[in-house]
PDB file of N, CA and C in Angstrom:
ATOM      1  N   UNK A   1      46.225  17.622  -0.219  1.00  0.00           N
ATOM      2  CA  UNK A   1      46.155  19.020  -0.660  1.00  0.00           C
ATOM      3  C   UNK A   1      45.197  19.134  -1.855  1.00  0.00           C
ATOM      4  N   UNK A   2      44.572  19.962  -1.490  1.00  0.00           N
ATOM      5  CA  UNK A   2      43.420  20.403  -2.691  1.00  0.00           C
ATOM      6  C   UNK A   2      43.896  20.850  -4.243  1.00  0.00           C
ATOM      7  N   UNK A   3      43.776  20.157  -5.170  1.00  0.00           N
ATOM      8  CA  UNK A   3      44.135  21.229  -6.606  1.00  0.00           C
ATOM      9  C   UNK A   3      43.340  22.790  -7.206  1.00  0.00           C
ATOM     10  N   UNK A   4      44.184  23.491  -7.844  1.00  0.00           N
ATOM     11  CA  UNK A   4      42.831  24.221  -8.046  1.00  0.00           C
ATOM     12  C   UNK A   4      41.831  24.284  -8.559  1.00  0.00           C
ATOM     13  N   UNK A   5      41.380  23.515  -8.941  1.00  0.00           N
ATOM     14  CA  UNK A   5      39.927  22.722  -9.105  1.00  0.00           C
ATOM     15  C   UNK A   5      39.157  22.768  -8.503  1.00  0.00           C
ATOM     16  N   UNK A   6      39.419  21.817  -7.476  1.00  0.00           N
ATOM     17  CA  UNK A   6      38.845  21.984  -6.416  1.00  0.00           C
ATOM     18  C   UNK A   6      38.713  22.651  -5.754  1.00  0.00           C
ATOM     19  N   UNK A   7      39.414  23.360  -5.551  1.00  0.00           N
ATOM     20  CA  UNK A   7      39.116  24.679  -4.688  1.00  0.00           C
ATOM     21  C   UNK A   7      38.320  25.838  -5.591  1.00  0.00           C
ATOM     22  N   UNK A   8      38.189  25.748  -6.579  1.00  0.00           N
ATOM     23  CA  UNK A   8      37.474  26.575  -7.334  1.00  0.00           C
ATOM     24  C   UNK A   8      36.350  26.114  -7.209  1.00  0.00           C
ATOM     25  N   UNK A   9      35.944  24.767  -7.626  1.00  0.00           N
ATOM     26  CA  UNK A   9      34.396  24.323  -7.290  1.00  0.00           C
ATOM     27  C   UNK A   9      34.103  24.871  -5.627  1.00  0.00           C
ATOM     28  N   UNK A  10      34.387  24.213  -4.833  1.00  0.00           N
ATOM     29  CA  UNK A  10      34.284  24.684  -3.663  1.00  0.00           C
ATOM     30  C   UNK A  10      33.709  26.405  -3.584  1.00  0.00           C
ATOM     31  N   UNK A  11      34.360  26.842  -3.786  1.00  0.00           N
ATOM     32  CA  UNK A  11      34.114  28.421  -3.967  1.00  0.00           C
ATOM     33  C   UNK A  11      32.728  28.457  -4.761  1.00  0.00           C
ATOM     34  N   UNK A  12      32.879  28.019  -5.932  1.00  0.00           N
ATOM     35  CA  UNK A  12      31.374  28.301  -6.601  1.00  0.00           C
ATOM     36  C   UNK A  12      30.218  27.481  -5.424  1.00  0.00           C
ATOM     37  N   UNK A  13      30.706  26.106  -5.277  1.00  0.00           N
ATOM     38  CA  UNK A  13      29.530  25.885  -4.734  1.00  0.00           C
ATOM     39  C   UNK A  13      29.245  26.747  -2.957  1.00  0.00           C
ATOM     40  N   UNK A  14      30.196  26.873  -2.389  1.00  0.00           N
ATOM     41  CA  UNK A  14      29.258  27.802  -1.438  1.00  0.00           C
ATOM     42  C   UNK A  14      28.939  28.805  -1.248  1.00  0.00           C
ATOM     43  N   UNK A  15      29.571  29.698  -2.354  1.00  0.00           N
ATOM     44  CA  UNK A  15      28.766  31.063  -2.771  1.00  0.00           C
ATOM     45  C   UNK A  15      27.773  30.390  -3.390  1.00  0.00           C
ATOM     46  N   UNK A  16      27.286  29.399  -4.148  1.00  0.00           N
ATOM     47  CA  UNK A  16      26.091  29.228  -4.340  1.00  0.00           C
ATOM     48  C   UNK A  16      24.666  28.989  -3.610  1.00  0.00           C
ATOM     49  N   UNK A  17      25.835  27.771  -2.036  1.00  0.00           N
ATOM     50  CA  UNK A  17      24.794  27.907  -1.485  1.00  0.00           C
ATOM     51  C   UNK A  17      24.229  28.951  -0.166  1.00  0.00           C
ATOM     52  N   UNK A  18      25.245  29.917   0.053  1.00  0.00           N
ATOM     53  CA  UNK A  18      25.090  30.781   0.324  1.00  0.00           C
ATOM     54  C   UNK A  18      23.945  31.962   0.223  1.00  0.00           C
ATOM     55  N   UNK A  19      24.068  31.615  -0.911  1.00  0.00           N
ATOM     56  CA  UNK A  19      23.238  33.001  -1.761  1.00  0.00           C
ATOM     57  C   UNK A  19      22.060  32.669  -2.078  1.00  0.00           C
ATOM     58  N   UNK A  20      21.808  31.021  -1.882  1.00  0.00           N
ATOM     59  CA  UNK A  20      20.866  30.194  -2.541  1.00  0.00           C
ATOM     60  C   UNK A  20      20.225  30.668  -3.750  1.00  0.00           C
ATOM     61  N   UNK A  21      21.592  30.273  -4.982  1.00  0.00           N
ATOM     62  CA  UNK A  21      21.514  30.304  -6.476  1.00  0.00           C
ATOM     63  C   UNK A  21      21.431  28.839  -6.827  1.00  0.00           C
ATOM     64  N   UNK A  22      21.580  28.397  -7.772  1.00  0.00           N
ATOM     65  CA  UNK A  22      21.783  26.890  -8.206  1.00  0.00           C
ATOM     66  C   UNK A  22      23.364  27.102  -8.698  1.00  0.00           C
ATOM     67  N   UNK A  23      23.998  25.916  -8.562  1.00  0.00           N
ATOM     68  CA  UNK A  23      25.806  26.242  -8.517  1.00  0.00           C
ATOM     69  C   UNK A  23      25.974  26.130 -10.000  1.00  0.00           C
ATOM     70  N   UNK A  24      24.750  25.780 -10.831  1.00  0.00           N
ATOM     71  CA  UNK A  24      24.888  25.689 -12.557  1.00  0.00           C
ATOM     72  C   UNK A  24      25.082  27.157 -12.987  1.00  0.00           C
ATOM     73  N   UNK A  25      24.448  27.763 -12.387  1.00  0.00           N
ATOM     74  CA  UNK A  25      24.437  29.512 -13.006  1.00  0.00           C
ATOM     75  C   UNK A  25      25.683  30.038 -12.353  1.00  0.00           C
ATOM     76  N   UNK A  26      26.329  29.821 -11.984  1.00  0.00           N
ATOM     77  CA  UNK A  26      27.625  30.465 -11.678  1.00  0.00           C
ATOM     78  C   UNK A  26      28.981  30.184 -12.518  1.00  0.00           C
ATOM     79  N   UNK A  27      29.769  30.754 -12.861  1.00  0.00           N
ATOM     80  CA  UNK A  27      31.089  30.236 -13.723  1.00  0.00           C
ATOM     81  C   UNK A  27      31.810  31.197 -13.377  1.00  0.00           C
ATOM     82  N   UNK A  28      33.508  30.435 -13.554  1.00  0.00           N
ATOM     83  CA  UNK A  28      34.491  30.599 -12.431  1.00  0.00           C
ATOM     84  C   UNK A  28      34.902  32.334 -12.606  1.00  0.00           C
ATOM     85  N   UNK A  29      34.224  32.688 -14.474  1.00  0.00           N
ATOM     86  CA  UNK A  29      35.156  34.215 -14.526  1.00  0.00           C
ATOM     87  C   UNK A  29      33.919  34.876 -14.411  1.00  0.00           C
ATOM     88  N   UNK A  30      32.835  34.795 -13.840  1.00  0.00           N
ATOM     89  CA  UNK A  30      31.691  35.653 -13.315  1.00  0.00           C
ATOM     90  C   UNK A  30      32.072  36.665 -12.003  1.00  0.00           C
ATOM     91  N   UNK A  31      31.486  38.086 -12.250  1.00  0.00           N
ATOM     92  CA  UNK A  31      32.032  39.122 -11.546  1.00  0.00           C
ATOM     93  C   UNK A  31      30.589  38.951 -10.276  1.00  0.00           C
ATOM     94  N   UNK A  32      30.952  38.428  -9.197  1.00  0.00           N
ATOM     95  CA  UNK A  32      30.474  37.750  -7.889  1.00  0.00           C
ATOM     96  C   UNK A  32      29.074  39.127  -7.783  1.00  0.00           C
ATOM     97  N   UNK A  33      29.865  40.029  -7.809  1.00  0.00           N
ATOM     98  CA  UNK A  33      29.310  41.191  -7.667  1.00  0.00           C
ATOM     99  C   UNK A  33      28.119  41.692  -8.212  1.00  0.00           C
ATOM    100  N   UNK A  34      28.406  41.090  -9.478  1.00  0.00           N
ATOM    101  CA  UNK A  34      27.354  41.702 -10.209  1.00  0.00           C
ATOM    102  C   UNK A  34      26.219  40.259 -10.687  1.00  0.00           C
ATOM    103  N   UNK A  35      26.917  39.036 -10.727  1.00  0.00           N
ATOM    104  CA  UNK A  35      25.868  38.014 -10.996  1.00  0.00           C
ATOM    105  C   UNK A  35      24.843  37.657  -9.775  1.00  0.00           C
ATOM    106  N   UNK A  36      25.475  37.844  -8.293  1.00  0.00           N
ATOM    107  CA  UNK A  36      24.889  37.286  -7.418  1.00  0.00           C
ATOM    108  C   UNK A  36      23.970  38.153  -7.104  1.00  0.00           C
ATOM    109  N   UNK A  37      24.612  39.797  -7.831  1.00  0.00           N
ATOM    110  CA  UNK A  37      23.447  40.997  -7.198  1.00  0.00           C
ATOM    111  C   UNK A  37      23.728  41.476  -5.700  1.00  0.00           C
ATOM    112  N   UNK A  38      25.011  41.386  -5.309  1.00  0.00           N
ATOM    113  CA  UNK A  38      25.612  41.686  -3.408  1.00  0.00           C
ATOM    114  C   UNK A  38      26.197  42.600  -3.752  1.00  0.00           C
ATOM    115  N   UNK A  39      26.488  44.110  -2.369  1.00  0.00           N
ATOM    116  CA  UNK A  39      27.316  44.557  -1.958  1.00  0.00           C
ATOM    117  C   UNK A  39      28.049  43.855  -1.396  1.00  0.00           C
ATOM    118  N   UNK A  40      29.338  44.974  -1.019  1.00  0.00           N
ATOM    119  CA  UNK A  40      30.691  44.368  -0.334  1.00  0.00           C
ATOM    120  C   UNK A  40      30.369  44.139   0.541  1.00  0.00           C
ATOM    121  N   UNK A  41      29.343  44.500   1.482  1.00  0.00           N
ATOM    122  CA  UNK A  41      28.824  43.403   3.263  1.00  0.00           C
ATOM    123  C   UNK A  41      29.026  42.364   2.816  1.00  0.00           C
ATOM    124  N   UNK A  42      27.811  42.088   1.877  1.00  0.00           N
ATOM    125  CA  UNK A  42      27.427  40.465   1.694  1.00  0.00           C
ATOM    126  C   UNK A  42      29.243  40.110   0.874  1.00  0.00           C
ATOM    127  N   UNK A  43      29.810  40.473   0.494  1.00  0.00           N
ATOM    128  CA  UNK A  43      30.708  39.766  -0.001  1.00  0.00           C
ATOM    129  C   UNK A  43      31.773  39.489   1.125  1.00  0.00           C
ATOM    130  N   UNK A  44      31.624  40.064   1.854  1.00  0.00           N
ATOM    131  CA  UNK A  44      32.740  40.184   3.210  1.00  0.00           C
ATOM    132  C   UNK A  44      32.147  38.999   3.872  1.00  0.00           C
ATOM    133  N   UNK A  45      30.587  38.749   4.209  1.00  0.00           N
ATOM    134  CA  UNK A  45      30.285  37.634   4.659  1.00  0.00           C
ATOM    135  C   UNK A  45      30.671  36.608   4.318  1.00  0.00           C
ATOM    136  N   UNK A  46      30.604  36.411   2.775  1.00  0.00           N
ATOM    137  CA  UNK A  46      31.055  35.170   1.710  1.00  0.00           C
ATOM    138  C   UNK A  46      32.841  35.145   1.949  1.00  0.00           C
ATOM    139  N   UNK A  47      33.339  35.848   1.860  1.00  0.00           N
ATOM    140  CA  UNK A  47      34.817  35.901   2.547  1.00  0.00           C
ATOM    141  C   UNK A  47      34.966  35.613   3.282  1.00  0.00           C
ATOM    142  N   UNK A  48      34.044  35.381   4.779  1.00  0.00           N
ATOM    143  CA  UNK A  48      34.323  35.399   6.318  1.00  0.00           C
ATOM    144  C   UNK A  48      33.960  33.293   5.943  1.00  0.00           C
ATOM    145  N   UNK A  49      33.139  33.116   5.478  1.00  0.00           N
ATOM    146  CA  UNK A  49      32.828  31.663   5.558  1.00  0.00           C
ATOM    147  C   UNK A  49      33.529  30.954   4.865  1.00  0.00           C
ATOM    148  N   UNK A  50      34.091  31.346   3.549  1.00  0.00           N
ATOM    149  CA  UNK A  50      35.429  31.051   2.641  1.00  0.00           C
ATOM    150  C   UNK A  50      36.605  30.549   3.461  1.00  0.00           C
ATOM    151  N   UNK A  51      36.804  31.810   4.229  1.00  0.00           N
ATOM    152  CA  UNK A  51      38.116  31.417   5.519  1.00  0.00           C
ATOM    153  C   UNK A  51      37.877  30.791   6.488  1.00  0.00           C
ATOM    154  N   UNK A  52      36.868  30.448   7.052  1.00  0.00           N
ATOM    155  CA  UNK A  52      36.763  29.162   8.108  1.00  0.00           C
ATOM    156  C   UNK A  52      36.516  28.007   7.196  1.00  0.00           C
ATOM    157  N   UNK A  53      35.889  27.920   6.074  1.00  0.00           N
ATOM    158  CA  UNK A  53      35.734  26.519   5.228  1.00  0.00           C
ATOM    159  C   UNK A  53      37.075  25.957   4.819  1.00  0.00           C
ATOM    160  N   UNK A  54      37.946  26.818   4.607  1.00  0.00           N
ATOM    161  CA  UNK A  54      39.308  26.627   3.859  1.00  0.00           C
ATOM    162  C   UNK A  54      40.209  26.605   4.821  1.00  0.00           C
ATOM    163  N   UNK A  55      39.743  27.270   6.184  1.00  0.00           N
ATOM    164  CA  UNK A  55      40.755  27.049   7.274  1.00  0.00           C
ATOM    165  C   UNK A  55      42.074  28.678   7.201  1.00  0.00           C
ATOM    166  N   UNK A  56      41.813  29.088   6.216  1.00  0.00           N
ATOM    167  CA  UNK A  56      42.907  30.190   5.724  1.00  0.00           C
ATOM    168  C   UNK A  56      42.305  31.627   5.963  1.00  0.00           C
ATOM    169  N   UNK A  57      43.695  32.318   6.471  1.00  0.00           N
ATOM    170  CA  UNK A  57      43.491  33.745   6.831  1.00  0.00           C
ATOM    171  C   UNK A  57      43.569  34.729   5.107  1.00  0.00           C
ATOM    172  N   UNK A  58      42.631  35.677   4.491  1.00  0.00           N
ATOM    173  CA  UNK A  58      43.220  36.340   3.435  1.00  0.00           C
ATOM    174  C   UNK A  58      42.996  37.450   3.899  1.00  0.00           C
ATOM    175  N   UNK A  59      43.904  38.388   3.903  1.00  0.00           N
ATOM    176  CA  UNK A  59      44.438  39.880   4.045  1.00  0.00           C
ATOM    177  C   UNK A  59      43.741  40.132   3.169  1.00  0.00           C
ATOM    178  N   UNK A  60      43.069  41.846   3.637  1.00  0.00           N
ATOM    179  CA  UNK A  60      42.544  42.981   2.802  1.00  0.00           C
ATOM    180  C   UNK A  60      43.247  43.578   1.902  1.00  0.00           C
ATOM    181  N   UNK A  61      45.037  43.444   1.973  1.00  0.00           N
ATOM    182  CA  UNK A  61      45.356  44.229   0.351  1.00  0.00           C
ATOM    183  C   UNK A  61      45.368  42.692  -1.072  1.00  0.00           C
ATOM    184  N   UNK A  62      45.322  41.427  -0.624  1.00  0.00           N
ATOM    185  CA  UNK A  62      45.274  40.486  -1.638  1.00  0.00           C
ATOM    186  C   UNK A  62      43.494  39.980  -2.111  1.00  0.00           C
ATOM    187  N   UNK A  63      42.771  41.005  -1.565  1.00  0.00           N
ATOM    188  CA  UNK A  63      41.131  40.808  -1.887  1.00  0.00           C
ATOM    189  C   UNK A  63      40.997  42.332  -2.873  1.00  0.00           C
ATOM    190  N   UNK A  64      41.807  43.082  -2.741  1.00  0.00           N
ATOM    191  CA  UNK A  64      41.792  44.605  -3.258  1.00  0.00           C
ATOM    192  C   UNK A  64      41.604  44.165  -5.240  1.00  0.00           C
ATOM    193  N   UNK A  65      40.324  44.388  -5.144  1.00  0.00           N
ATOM    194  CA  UNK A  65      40.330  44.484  -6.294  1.00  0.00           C
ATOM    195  C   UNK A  65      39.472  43.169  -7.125  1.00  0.00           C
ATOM    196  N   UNK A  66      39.703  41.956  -6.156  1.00  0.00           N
ATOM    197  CA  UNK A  66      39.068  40.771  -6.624  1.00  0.00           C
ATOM    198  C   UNK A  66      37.539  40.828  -6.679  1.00  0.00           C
ATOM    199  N   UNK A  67      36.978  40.155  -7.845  1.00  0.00           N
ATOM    200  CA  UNK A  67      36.034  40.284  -8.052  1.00  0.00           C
ATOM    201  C   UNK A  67      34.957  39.297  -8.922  1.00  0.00           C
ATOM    202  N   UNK A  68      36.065  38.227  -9.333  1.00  0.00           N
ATOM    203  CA  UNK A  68      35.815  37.076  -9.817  1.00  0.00           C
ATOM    204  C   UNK A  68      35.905  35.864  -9.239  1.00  0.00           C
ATOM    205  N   UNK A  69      35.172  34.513  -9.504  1.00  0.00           N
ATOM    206  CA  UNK A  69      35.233  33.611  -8.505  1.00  0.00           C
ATOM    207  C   UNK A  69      37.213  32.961  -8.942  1.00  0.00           C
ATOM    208  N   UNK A  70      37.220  32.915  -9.988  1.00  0.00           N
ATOM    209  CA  UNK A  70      38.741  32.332  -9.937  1.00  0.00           C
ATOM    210  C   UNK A  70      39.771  33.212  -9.743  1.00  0.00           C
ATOM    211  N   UNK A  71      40.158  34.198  -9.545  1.00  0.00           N
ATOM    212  CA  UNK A  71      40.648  34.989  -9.181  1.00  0.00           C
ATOM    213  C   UNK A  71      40.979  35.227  -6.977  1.00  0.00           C
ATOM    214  N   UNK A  72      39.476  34.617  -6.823  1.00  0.00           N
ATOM    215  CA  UNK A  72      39.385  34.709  -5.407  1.00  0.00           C
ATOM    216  C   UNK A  72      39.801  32.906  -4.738  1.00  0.00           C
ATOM    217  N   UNK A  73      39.587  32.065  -5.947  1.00  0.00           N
ATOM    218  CA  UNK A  73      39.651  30.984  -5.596  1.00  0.00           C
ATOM    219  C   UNK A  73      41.316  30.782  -5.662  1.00  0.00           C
ATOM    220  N   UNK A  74      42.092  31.104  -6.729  1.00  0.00           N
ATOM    221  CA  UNK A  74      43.834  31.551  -6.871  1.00  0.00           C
ATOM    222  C   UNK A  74      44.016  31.775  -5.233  1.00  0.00           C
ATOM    223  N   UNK A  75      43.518  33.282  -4.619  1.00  0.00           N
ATOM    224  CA  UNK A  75      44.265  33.538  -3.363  1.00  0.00           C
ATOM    225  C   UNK A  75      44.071  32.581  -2.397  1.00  0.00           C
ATOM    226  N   UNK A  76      42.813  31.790  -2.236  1.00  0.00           N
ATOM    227  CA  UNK A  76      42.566  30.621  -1.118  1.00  0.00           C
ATOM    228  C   UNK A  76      43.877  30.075  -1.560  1.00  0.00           C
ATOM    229  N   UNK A  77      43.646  29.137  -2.476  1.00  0.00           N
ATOM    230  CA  UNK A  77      44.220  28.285  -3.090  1.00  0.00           C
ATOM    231  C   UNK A  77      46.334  28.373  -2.569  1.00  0.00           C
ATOM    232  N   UNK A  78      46.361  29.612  -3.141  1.00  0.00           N
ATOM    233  CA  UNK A  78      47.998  30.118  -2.367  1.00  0.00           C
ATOM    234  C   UNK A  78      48.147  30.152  -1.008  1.00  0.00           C
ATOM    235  N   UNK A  79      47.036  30.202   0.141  1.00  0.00           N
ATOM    236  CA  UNK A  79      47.284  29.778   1.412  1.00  0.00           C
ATOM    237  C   UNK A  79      47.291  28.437   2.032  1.00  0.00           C
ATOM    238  N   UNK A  80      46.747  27.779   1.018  1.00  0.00           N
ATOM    239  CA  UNK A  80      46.335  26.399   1.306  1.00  0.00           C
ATOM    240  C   UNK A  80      47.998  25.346   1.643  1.00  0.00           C
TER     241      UNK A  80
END
């Protein structure tokens, strides 16, 4: 089982490489939104690859509102 650590890196690094940022410019209480420069498409994408990487289903009312990488990495993390 993953700690949340790890699962937090994880998260930074494939929204990083996703977005193709460098995974140094990202940190865990950065608002996804506004550092990466995405609408909610592109964040729904980054959500859709999150849940097949992690293997885990996350419901639309426990994303309501998330907007930080540790915050989003917490809800993986609770399905895991």
């Amino acid at each position: 089982m993953k700690n949340r650590e790890q699962t937090l890196d994880e998260v930074l690094a494939l929204a990083a490489a996703h977005f193709k940022v460098p995974r140094e410019t990202l940190a865990p209480d950065d608002d996804f939104f506004r550092k990466l420069g995405i609408d909610s498409l592109q964040a729904l994408d980054l959500l859709t690859r999150l849940e097949h990487h992690f293997n885990v289903e996350l419901p639309d009312y426990e994303l309501q509102g998330v907007n930080d990488f540790r915050t989003l990495a917490e809800r993986i993390q609770a399905r895991l």
